[in-house]
Protein backbone atom coordinates (compact mmCIF):
# COMPACT_ATOMS: atom_id res chain seq x y z
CA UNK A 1 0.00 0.00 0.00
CA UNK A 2 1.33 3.42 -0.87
CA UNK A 3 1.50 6.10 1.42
CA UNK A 4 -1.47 8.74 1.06
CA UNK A 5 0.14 12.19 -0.61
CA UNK A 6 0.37 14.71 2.06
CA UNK A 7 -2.83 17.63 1.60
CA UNK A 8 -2.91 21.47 2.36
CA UNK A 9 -6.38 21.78 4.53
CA UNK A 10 -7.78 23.36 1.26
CA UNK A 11 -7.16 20.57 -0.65
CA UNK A 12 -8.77 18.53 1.98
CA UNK A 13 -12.14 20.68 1.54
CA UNK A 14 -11.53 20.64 -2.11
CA UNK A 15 -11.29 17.13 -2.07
CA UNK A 16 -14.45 16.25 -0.05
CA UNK A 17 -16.17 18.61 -2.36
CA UNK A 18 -15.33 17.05 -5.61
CA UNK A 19 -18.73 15.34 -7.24
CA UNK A 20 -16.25 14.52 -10.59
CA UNK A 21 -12.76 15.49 -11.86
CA UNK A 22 -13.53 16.93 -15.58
CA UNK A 23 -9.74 17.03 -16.13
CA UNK A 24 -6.03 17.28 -14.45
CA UNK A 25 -6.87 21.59 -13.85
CA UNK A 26 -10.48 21.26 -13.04
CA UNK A 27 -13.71 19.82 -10.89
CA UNK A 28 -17.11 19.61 -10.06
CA UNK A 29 -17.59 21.27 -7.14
CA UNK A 30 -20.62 20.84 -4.56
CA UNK A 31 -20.78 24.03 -2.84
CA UNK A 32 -22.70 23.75 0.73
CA UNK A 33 -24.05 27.23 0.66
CA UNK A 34 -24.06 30.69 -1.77
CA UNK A 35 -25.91 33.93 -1.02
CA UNK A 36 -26.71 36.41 -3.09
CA UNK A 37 -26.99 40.12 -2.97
CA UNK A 38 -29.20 42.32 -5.28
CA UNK A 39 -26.23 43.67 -6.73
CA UNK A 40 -24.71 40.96 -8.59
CA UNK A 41 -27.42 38.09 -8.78
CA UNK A 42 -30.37 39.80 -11.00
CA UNK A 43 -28.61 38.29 -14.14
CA UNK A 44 -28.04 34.66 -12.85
CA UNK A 45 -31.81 34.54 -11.38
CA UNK A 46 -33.19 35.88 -15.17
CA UNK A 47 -31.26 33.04 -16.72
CA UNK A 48 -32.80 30.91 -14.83
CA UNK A 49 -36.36 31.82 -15.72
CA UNK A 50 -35.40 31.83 -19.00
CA UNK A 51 -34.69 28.03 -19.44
CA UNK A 52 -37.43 27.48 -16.73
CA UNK A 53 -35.38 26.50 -14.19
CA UNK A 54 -35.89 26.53 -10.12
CA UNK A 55 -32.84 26.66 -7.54
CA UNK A 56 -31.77 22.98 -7.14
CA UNK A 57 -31.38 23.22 -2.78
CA UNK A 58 -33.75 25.96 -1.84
CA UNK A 59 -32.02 26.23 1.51
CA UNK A 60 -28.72 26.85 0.63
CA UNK A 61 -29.16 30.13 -0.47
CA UNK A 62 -29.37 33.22 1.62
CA UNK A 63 -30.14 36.43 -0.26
CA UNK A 64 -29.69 39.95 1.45
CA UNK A 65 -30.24 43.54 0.13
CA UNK A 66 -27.11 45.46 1.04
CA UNK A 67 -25.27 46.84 -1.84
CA UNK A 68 -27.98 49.48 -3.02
CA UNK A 69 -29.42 50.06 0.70
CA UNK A 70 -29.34 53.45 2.30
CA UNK A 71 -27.95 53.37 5.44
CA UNK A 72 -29.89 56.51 6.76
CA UNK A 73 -31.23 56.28 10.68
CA UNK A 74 -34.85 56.30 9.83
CA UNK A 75 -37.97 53.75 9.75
CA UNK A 76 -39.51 52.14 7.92
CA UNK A 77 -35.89 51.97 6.02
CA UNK A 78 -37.07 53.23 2.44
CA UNK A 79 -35.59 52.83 -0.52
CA UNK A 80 -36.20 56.03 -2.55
CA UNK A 81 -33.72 55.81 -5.61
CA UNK A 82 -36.16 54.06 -8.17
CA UNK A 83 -33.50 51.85 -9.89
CA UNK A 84 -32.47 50.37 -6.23
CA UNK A 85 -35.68 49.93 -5.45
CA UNK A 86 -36.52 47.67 -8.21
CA UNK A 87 -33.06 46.16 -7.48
CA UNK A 88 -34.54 45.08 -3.87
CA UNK A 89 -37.90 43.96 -5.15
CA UNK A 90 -36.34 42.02 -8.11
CA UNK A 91 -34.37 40.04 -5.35
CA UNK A 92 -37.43 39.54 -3.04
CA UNK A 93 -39.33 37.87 -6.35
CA UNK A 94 -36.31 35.60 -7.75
CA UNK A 95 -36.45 34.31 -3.69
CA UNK A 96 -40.32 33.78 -4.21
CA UNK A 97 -39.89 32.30 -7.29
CA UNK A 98 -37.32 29.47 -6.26
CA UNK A 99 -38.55 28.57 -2.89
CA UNK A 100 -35.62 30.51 -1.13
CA UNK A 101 -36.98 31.50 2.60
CA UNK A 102 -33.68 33.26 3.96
CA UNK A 103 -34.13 36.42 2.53
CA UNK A 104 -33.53 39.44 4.31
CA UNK A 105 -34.91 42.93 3.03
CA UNK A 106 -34.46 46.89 4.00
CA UNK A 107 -36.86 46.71 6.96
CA UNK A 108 -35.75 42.99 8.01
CA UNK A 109 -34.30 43.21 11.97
CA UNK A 110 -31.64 40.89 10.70
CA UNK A 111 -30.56 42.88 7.63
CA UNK A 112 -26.66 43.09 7.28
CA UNK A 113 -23.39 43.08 5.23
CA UNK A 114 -23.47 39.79 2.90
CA UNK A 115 -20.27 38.89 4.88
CA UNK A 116 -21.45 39.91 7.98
CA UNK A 117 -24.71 38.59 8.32
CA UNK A 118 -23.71 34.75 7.02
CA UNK A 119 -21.33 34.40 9.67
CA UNK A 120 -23.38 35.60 13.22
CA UNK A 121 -26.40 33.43 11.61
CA UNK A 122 -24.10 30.93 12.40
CA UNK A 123 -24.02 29.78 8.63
CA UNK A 124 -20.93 29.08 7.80
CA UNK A 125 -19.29 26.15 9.76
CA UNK A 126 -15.56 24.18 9.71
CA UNK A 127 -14.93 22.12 6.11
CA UNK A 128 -17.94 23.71 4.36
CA UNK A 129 -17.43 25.43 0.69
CA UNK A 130 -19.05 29.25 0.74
CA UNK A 131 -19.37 30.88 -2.20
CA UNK A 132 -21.04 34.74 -3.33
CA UNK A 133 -20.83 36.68 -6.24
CA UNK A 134 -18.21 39.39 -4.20
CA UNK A 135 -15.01 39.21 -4.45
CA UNK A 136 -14.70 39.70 -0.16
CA UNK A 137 -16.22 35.93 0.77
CA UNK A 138 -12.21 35.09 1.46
CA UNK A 139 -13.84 36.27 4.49
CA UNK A 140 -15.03 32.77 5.69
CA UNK A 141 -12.22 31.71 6.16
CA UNK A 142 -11.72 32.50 9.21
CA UNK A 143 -14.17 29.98 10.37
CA UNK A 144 -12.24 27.18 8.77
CA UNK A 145 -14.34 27.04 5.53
CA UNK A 146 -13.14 27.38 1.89
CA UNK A 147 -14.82 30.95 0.80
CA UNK A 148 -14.06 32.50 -2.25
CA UNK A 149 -16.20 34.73 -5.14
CA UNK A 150 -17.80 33.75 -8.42
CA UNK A 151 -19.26 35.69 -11.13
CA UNK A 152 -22.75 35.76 -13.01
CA UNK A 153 -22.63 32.94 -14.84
CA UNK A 154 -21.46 30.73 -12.08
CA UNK A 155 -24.48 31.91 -9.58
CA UNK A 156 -26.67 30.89 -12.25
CA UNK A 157 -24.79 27.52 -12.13
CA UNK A 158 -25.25 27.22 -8.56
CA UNK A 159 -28.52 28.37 -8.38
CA UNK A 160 -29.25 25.22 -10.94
CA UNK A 161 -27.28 22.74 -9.74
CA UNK A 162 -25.56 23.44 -6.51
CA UNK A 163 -22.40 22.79 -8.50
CA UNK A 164 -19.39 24.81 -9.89
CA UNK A 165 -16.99 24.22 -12.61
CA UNK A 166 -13.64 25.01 -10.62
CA UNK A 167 -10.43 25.40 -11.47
CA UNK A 168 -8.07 24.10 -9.52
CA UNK A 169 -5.92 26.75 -7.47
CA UNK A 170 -2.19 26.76 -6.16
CA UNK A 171 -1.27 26.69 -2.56
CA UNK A 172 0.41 29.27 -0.38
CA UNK A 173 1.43 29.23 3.64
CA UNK A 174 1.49 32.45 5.96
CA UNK A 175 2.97 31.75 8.66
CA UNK A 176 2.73 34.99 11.34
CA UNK A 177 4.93 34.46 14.56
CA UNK A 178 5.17 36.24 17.66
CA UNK A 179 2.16 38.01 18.50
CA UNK A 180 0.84 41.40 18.11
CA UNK A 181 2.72 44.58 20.50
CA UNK A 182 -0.22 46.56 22.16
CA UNK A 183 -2.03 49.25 20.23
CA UNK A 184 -1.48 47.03 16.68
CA UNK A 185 -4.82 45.45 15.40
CA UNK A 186 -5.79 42.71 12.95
CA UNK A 187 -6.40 45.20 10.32
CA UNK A 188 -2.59 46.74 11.16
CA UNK A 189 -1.40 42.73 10.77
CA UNK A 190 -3.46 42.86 7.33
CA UNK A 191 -1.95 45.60 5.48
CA UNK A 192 1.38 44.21 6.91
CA UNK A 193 0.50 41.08 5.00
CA UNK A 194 -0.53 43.12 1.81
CA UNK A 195 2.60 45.20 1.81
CA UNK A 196 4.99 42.06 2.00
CA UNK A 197 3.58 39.75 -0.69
CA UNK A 198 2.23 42.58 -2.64
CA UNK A 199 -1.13 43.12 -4.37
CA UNK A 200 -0.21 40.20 -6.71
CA UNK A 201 1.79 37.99 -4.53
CA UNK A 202 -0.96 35.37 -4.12
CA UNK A 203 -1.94 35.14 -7.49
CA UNK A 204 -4.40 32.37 -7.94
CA UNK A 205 -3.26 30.59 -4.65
CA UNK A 206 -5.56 30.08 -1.54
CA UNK A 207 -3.83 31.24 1.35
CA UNK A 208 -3.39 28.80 4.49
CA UNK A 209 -2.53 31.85 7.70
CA UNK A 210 -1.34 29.56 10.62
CA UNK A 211 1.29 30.54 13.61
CA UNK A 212 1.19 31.93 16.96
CA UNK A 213 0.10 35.30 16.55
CA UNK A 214 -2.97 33.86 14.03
CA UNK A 215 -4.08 31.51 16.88
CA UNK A 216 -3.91 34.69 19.26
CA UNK A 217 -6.41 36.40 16.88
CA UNK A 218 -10.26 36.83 17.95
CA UNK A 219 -12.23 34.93 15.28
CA UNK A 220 -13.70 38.68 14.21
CA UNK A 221 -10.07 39.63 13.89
CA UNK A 222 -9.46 36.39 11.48
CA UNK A 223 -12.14 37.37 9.62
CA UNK A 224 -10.26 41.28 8.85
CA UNK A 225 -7.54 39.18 7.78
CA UNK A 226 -8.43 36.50 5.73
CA UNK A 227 -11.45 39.57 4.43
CA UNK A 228 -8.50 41.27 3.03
CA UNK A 229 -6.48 38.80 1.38
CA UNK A 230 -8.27 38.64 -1.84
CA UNK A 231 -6.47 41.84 -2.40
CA UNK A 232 -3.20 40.16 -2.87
CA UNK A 233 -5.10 38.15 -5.70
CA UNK A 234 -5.63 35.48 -3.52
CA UNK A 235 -8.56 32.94 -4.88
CA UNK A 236 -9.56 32.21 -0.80
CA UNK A 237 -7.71 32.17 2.84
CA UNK A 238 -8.62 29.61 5.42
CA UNK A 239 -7.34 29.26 9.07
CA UNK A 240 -7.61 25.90 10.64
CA UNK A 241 -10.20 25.60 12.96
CA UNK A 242 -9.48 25.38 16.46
CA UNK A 243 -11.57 25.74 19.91
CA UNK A 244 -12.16 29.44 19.28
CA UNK A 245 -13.74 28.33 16.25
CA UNK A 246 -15.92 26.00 17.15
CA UNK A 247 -17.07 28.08 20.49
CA UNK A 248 -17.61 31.00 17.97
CA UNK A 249 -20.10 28.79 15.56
CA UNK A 250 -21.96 27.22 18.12
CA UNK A 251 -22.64 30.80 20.00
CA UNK A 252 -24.06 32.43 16.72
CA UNK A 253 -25.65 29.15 15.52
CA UNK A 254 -29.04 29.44 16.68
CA UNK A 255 -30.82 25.84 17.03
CA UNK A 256 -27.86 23.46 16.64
CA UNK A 257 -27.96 20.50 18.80
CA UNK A 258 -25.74 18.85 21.05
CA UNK A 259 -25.59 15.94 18.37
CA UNK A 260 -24.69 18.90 15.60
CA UNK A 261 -22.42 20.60 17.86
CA UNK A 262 -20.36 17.09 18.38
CA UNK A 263 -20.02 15.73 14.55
CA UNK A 264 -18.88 19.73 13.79
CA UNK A 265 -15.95 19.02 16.18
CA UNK A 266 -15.31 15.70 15.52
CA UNK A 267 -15.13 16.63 11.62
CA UNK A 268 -13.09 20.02 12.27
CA UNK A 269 -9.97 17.64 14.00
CA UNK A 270 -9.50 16.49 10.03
CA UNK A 271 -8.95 19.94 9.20
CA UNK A 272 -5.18 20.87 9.12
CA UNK A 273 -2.36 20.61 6.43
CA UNK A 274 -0.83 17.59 6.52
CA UNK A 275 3.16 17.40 7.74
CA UNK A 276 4.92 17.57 4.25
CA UNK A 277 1.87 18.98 2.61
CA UNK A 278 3.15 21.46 -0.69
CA UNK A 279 2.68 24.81 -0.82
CA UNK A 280 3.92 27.01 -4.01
CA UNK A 281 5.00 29.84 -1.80
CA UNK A 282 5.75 30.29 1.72
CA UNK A 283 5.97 33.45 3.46
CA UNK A 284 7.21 33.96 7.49
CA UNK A 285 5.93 37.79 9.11
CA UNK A 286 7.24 38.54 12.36
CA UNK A 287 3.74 40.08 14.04
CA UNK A 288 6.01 41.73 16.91
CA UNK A 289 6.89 44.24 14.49
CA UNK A 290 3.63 44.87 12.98
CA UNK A 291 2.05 48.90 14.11
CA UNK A 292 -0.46 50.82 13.22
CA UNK A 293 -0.66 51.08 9.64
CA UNK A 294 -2.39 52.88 6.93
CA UNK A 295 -2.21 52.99 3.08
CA UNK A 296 -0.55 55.91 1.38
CA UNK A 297 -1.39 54.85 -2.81
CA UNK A 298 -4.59 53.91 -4.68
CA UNK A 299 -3.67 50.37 -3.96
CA UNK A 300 -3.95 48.11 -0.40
CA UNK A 301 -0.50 47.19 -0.63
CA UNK A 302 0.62 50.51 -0.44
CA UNK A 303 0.83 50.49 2.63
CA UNK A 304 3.06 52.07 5.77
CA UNK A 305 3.64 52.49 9.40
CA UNK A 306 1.78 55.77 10.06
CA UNK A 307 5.35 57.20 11.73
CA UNK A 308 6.88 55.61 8.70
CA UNK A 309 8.36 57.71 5.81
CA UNK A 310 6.39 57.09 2.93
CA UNK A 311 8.46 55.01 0.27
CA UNK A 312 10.02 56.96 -2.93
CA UNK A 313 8.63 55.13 -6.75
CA UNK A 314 12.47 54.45 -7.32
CA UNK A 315 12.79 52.05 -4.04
CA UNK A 316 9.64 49.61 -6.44
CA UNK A 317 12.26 47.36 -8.62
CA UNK A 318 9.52 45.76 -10.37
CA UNK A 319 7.86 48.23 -13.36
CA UNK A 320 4.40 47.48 -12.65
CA UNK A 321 4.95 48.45 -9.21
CA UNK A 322 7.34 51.87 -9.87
CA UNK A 323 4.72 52.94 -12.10
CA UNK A 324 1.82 52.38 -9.19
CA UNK A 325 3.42 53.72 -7.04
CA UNK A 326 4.06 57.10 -9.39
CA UNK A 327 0.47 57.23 -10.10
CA UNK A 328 -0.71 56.43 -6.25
CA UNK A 329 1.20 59.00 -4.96
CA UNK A 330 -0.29 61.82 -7.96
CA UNK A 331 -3.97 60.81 -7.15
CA UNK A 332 -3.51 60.75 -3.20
CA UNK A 333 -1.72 64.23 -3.62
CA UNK A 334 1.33 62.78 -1.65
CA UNK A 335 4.92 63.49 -1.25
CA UNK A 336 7.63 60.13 -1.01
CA UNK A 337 9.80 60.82 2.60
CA UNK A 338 7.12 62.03 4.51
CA UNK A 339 4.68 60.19 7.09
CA UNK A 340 1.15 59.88 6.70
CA UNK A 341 1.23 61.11 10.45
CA UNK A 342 -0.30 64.73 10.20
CA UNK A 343 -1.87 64.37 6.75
CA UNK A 344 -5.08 65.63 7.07
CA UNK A 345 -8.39 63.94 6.76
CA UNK A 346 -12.27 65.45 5.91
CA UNK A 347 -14.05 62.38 6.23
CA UNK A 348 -13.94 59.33 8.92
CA UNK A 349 -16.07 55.90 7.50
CA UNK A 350 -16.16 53.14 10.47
CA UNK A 351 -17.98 50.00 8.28
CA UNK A 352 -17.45 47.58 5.61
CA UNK A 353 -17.19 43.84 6.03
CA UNK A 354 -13.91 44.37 6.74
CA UNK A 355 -14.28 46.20 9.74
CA UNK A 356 -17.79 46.69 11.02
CA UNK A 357 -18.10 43.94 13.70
CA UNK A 358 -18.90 44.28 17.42
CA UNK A 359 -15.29 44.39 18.41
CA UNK A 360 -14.44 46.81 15.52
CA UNK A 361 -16.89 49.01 17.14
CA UNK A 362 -15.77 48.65 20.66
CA UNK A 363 -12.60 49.35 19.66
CA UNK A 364 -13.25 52.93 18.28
CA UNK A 365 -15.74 53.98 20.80
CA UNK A 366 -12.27 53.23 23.48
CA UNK A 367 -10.82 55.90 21.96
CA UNK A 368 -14.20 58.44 21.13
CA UNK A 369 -15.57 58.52 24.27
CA UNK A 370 -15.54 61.79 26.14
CA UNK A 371 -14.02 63.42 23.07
CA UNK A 372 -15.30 64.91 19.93
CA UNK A 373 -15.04 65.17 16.00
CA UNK A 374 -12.42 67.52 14.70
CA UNK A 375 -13.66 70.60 13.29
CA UNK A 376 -14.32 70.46 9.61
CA UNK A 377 -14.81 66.22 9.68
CA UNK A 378 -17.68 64.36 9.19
CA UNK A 379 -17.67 61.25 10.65
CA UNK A 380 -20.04 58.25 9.89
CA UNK A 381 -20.13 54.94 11.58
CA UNK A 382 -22.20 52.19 9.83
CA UNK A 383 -22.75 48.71 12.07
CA UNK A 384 -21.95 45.75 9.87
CA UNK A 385 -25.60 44.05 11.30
CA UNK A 386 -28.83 45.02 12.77
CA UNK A 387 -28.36 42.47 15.11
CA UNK A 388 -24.90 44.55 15.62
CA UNK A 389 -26.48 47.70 15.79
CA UNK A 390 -28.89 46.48 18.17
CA UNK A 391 -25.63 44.60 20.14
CA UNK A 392 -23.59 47.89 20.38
CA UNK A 393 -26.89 49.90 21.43
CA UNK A 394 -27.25 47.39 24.21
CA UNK A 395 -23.77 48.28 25.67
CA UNK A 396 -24.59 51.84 24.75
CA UNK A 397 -22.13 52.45 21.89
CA UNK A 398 -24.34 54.36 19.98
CA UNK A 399 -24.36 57.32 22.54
CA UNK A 400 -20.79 56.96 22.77
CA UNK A 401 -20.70 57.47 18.93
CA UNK A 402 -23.20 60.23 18.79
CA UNK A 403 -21.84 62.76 21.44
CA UNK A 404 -18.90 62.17 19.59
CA UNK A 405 -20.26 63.83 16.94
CA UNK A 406 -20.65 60.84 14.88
CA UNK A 407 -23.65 60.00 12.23
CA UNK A 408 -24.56 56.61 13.48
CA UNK A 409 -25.73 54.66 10.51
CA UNK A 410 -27.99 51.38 9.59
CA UNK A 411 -25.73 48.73 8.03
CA UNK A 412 -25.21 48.32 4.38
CA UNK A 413 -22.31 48.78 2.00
CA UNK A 414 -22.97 52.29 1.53
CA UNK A 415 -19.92 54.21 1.35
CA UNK A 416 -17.15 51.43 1.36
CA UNK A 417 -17.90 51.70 -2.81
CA UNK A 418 -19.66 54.92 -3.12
CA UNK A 419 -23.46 54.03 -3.54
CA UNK A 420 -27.13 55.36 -2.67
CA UNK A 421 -25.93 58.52 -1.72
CA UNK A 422 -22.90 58.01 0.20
CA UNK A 423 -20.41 59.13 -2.14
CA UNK A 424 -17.07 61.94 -1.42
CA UNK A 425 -16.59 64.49 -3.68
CA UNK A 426 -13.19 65.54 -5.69
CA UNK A 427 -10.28 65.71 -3.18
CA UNK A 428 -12.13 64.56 -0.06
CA UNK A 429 -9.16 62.92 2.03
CA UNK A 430 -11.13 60.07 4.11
CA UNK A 431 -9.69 57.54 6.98
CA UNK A 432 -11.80 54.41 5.90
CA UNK A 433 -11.86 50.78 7.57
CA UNK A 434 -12.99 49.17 4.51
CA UNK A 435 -10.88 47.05 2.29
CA UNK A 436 -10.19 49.27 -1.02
CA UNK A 437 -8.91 52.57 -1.78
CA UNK A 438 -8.93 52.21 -5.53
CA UNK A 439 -9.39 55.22 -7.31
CA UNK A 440 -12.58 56.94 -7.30
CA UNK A 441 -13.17 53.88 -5.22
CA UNK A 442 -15.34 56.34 -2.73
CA UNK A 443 -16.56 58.83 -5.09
CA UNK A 444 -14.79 60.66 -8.05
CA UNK A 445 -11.44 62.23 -7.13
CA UNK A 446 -11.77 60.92 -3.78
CA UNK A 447 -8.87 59.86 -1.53
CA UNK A 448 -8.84 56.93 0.55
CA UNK A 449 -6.68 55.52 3.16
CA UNK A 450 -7.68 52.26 4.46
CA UNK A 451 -6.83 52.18 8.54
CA UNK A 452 -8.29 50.08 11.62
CA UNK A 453 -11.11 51.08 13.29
CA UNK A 454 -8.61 52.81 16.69
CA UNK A 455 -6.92 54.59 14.11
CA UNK A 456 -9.30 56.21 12.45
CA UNK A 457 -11.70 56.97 15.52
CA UNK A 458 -7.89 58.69 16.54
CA UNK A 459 -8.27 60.55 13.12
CA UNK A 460 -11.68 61.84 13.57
CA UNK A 461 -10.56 63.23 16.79
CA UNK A 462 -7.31 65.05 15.72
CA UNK A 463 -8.77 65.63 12.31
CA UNK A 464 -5.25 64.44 10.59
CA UNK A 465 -3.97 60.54 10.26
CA UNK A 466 -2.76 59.32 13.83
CA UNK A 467 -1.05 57.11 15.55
CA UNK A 468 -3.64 55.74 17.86
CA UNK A 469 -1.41 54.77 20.35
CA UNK A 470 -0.74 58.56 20.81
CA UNK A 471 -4.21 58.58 22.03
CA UNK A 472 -5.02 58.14 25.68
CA UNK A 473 -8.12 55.75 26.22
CA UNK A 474 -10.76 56.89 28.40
């Protein structure tokens, strides 16, 4: 008998997955669960009427109106813009239509962030394969799951047959030792990640994060990380489960048995890489001397210690990066050799799926309380959940927020890509917790720098990019 070939945990879930190999590059995948927003699903769900077709599994699909949703304080939560509108009522109908029950509209209590939501519903679980048509369901990862985005055509294929043609991927292993100095967050660990792989140094891989300082992590704060690694053209990021894991599942899964509970953590002691298991790249970050960080470019690996001179084009070897780094630098308005310490800011956004959670939230009101918005900065804070919203009111956050001088929000995706309203103008510098800072990623001509939640409750209060650590908490 020969020896079994040693597996990378994703290959285990890939491999448990597999209904048929088509070829050496590609299989059938079952995929235990896909929702849908109203954003990207309207075409997959017409295709389907069209060849008169009804979703295969019913209930394992969760739809959710949160890309189009205005995240004003008010209610009933209306939807004035007529094109949304018929966005969120298309979705509602396709759910009618194919006999899917979890859907979750403007005025729903339970209405969230896509990534948000499927996680505290207790959806996602150790092993399973998670899928979305948004590029940010890397996210469930964290939970031990393989999660990773599709387009159009494949959500039509899933809705049909709860199958997806995949391509194989390549393997890569983070490992992150030490653990994390006080005042430096998961998001801070993140961009550290981003900067030292670069935007295209996981290229078609699915990233494995392991080590001490990954163990250390709260599961929210494995979420920020593994939520962010698609930026580094990663094709998913999973983190072995462990007992943080399974406590965190079984807290936010509503109804699961004893019985359930068990066979989750019987089945989650399978998932690890095998000793010997092959992975394309490795990479080895020291999280001792990770710090606050923020992004200086147009770019998430552009990246830098706040009290860290911002890098000069000529220090980028490779072309493609020189010549981001030149255009980053023109669109952000930025001078090479300075910090990003003391640049001002107009605009603070606390939300996103990166960085929206109940911790996330915490973690800013820390450093807001008994202080107030900088003259001249508008400062918005948008819950990733209702059911966080109605968390952080509980433990009085909100007030915290509000005296502040904070708007405080309803969740949706709102400004993290500029939509129903939420949108900078030209030139509007803004310290963001969300995950891109493309150009015109926020609005036309706007400038974003992507930060953690401490630092830029420490911007809003200063009214220029600082180091939160220079912050005394109240």
């Amino acid at each position: 008998m020969t020896e079994a070939t040693p597996r990378t945990l994703a290959q285990k879930i890939i491999d448990t997955h597999t209904v048929k190999r088509i070829d050496a590059e590609t299989v059938l995948l079952y995929c235990d669960t896909h929702f849908a927003n109203e954003y990207t699903s309207p075409q997959a769900f017409a295709g389907m009427k069209a060849r008169g077709v009804r979703a295969a599994v019913p209930d394992a699909h969760l739809c959710v109106v949160d890309h189009i949703i205005p995240s004003i304080d008010e209610s009933p939560r209306l939807i004035r813009d007529a094109a949304s509108l018929r966005q969120a009522e298309t979705l509602k109908a396709n759910c009618l239509e194919n006999g899917i029950d979890a859907f979750y509209g403007p005025d729903d209590p339970d209405q969230g962030v896509e990534h948000v939501l499927m996680d505290e519903q207790g959806l996602v679980r150790p092993g399973m394969v998670v899928i979305c048509g948004d590029s940010h369901t890397t996210t469930h990862g964290a939970l031990g799951a393989l999660g990773f985005g599709i387009g159009t055509s494949e959500i039509e294929h899933i809705l049909a047959t709860q199958t997806l043609v995949y391509r194989l991927p390549g393997f890569m292993r983070i490992e992150i030792t030490g653990e994390l100095p006080p005042g430096s967050t998961p998001k801070d660990l993140a961009l550290t990640v981003l900067r030292t792989v670069s935007a295209r140094g996981a290229l078609g891989r699915v990233v494995e994060y392991c080590g001490s300082a990954v163990s250390a992590l709260p599961v929210e704060g494995r979420m920020t990380l593994c939520n962010l690694t698609v930026e580094a053209g990663a094709r998913g990021a999973v983190i072995a489960p462990d007992e943080k894991t399974l406590a965190w599942v079984k807290a936010h899964a509503e109804g699961m048995t004893e019985a359930e509970y068990e066979a989750m953590a019987e089945h989650s002691k399978t998932l690890f890489s095998d000793p010997g298991a092959k992975f394309e790249r490795e990479v080895v970050i020291d999280a001792s001397a990770v710090a606050p960080m923020t992004t200086w470019g147009t770019s998430p690996d552009q990246a830098t210690r706040i009290d860290e001179p911002i890098p000069e084009p000529g220090s980028f070897t490779d072309p493609i990066a020189h010549a981001a780094a030149v255009r980053g630098l023109a669109y952000q308005g930025l001078e090479p050799g300075r910090t990003m310490a003391g640049v001002k800011i107009d605009h603070v956004f606390i939300g996103s799926c990166t960085n929206a959670r109940l911790p996330d939230l915490i973690a800013a009101a820390e450093i807001l309380k008994g202080r107030h918005v900088a003259p001249g900065v508008r400062a918005q804070v948008m819950p990733g959940s209702m059911r966080v919203r109605r968390e952080a009111e509980a433990m009085g956050l909100d007030r915290i927020f509000k005296d502040a001088g904070f708007e405080w929000r309803k969740s949706g995706c709102t400004l993290c890509l500029a939509m129903n309203g939420d949108i900078l103008g030209e030139g509007v510098r803004c310290a963001s917790t969300t995950n891109r800072n493309f150009e015109g990623r926020q609005g036309r001509g706007a400038r974003t720098h992507l930060m953690s939640p401490e630092s830029a409750a420490a911007a809003a209060v200063t009214g220029f990019i600082t180091d939160p650590r220079t912050i005394e908490r109240l």
